[in-house]
N, C-alpha and C. Protein backbone atom coordinates (compact mmCIF):
# COMPACT_ATOMS: atom_id res chain seq x y z
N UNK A 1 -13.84 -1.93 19.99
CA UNK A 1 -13.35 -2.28 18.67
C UNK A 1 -11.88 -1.89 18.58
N UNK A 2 -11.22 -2.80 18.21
CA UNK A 2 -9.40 -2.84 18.15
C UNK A 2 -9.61 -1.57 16.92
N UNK A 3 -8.11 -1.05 16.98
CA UNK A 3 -7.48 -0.32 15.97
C UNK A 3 -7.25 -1.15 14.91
N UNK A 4 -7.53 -0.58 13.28
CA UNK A 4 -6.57 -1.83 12.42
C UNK A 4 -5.10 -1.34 12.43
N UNK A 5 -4.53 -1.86 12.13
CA UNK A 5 -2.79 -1.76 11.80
C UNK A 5 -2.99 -1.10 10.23
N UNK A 6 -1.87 -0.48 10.01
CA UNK A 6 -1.62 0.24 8.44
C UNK A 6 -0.32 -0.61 8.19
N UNK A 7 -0.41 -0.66 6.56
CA UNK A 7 0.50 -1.17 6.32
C UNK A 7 1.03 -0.59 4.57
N UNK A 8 1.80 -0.16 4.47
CA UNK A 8 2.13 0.77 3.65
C UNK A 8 2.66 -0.07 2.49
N UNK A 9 2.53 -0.57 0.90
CA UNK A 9 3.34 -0.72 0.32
C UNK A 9 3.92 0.54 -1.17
N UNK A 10 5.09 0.18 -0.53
CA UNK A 10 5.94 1.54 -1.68
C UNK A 10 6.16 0.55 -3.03
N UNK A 11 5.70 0.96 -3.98
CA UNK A 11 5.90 0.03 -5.05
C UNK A 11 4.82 -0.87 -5.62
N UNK A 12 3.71 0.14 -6.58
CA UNK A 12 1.89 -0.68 -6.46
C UNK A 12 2.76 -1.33 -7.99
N UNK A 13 3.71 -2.17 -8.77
CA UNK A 13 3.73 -2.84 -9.98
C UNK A 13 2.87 -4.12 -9.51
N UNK A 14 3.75 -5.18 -10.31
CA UNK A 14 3.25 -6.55 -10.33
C UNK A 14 3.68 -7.09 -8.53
N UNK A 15 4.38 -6.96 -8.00
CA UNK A 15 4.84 -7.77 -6.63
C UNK A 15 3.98 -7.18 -6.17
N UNK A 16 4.44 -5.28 -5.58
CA UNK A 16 3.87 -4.81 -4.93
C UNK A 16 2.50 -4.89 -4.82
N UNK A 17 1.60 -4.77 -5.97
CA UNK A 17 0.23 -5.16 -6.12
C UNK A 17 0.02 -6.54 -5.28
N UNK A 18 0.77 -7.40 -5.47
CA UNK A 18 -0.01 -8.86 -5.37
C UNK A 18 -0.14 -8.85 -4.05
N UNK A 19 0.83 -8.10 -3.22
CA UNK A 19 1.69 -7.88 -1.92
C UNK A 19 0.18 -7.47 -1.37
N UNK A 20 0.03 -6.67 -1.56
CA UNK A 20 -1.55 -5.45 -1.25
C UNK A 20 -2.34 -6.06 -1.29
N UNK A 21 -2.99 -6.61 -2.59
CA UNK A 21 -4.22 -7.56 -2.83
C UNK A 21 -4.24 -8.44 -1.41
N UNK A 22 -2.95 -9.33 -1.26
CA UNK A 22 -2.85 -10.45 -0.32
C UNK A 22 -3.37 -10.01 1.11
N UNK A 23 -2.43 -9.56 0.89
CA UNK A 23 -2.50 -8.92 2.75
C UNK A 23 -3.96 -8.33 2.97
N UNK A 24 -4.60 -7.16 2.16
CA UNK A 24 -5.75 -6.62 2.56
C UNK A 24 -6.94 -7.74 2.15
N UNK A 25 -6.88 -9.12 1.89
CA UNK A 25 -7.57 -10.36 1.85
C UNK A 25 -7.86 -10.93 3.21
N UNK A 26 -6.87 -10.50 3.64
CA UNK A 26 -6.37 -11.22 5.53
C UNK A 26 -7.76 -10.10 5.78
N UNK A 27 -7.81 -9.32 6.08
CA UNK A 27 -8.65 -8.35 7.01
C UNK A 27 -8.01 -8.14 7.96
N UNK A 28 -8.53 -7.02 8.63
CA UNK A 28 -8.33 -6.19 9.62
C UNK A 28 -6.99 -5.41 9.61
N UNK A 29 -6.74 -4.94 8.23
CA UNK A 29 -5.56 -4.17 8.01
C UNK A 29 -5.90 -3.57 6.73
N UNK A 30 -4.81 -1.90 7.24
CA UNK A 30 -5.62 -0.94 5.92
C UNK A 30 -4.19 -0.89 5.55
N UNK A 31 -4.53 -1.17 4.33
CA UNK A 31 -3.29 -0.89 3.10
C UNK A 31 -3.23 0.20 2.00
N UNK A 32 -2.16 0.85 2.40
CA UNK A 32 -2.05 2.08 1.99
C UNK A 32 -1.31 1.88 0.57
N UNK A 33 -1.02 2.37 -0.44
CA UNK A 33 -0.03 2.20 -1.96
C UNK A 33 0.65 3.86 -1.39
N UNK A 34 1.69 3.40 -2.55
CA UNK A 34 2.52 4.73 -2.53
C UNK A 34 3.44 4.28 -4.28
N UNK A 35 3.33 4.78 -5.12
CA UNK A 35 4.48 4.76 -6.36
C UNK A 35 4.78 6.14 -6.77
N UNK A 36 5.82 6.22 -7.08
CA UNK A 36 6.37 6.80 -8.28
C UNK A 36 5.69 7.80 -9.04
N UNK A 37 5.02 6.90 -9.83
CA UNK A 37 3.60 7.09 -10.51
C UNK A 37 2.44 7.79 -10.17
N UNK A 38 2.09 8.81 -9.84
CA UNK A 38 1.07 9.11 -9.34
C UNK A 38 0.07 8.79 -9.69
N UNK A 39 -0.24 8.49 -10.93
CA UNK A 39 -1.32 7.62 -11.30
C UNK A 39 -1.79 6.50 -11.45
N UNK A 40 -0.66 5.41 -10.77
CA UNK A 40 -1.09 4.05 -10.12
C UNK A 40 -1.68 3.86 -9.07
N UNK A 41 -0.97 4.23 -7.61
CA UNK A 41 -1.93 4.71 -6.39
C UNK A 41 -3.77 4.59 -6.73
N UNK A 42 -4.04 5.85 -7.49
CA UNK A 42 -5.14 5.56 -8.13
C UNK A 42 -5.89 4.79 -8.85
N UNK A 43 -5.05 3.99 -9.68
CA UNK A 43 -5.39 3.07 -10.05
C UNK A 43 -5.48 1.69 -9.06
N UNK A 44 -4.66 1.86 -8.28
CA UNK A 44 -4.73 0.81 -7.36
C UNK A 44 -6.12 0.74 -6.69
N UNK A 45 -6.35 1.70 -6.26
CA UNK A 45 -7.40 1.95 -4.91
C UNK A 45 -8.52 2.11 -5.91
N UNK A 46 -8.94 1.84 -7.14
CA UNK A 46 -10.14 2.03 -7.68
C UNK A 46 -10.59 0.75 -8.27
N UNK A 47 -9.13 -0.34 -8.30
CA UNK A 47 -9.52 -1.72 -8.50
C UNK A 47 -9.47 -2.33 -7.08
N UNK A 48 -9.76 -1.40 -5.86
CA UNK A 48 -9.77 -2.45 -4.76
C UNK A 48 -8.69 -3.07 -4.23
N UNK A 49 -7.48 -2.44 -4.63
CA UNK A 49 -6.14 -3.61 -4.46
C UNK A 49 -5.49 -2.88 -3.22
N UNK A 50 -6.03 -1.39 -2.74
CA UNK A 50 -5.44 -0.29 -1.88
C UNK A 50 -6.91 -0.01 -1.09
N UNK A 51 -6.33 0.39 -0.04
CA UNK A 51 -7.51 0.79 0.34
C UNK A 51 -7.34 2.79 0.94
N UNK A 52 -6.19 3.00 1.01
CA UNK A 52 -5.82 4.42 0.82
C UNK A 52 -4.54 4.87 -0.06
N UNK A 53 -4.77 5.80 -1.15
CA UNK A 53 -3.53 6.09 -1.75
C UNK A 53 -2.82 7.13 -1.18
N UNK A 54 -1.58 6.94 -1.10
CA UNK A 54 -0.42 8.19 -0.64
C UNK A 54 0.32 8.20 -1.90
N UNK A 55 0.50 9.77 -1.46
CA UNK A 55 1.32 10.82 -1.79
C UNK A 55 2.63 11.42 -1.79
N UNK A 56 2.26 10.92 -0.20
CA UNK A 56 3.96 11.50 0.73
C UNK A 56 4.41 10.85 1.49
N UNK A 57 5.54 10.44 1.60
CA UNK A 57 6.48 9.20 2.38
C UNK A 57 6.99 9.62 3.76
N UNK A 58 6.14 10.89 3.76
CA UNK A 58 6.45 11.69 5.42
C UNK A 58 5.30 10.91 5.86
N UNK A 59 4.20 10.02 5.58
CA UNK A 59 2.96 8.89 6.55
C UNK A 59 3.89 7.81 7.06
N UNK A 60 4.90 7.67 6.66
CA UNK A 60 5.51 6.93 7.35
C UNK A 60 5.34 6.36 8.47
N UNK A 61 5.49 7.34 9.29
CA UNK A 61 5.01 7.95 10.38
C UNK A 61 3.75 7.02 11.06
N UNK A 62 3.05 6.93 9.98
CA UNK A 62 1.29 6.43 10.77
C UNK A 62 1.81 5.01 10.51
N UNK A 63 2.19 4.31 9.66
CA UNK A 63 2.03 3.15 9.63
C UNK A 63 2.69 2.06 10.72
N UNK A 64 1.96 0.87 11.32
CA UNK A 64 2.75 -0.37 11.28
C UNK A 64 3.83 -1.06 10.92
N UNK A 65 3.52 -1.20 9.55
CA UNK A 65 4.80 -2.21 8.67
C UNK A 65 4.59 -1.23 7.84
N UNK A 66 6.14 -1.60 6.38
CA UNK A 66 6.32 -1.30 5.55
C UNK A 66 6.95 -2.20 4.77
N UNK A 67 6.77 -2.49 3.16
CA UNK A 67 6.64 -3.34 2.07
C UNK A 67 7.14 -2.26 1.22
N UNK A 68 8.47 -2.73 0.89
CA UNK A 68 9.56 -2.03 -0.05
C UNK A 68 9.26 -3.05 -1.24
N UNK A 69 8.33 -2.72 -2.72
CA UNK A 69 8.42 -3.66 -3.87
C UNK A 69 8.96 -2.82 -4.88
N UNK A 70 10.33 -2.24 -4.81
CA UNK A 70 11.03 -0.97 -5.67
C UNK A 70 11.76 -2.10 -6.48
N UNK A 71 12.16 -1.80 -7.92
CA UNK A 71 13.56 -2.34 -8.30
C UNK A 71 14.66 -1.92 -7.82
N UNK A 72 15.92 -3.17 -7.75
CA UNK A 72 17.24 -2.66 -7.15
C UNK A 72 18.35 -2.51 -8.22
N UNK A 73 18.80 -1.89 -9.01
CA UNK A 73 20.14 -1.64 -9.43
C UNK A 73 20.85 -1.80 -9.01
């Protein structure tokens, strides 16, 4: 059995969400959230849209890809 790939998105709003939803639709990839917010993460991963929430941007580290859905000033 293959490894899945991680794939991290920083930014669970409206993109970032849809971003997550999409991709963890594909299968065979675990999608991690990461916001701001500490209480989106959670919210993410309890409607199914995450499949692990982070904390700390030192997982970096573990992931595959990364999905920047931040606002830019």
């Amino acid at each position: 059995m293959s490894k899945k790939n991680k794939v991290l998105v920083v930014g669970l709003g409206l993109i970032g969400a849809s971003f997550a939803k999409a991709i963890k639709q594909v299968g065979h990839v675990e999608v991690l959230g990461y916001d701001v917010d500490k209480q989106v993460p959670q919210e993410a991963l309890a409607l199914d849209v995450i499949d692990q929430a982070v904390s700390d941007l030192g997982r970096l580290v573990e992931v595959d890809a990364l999905i920047m859905a931040v606002p830019v000033m």
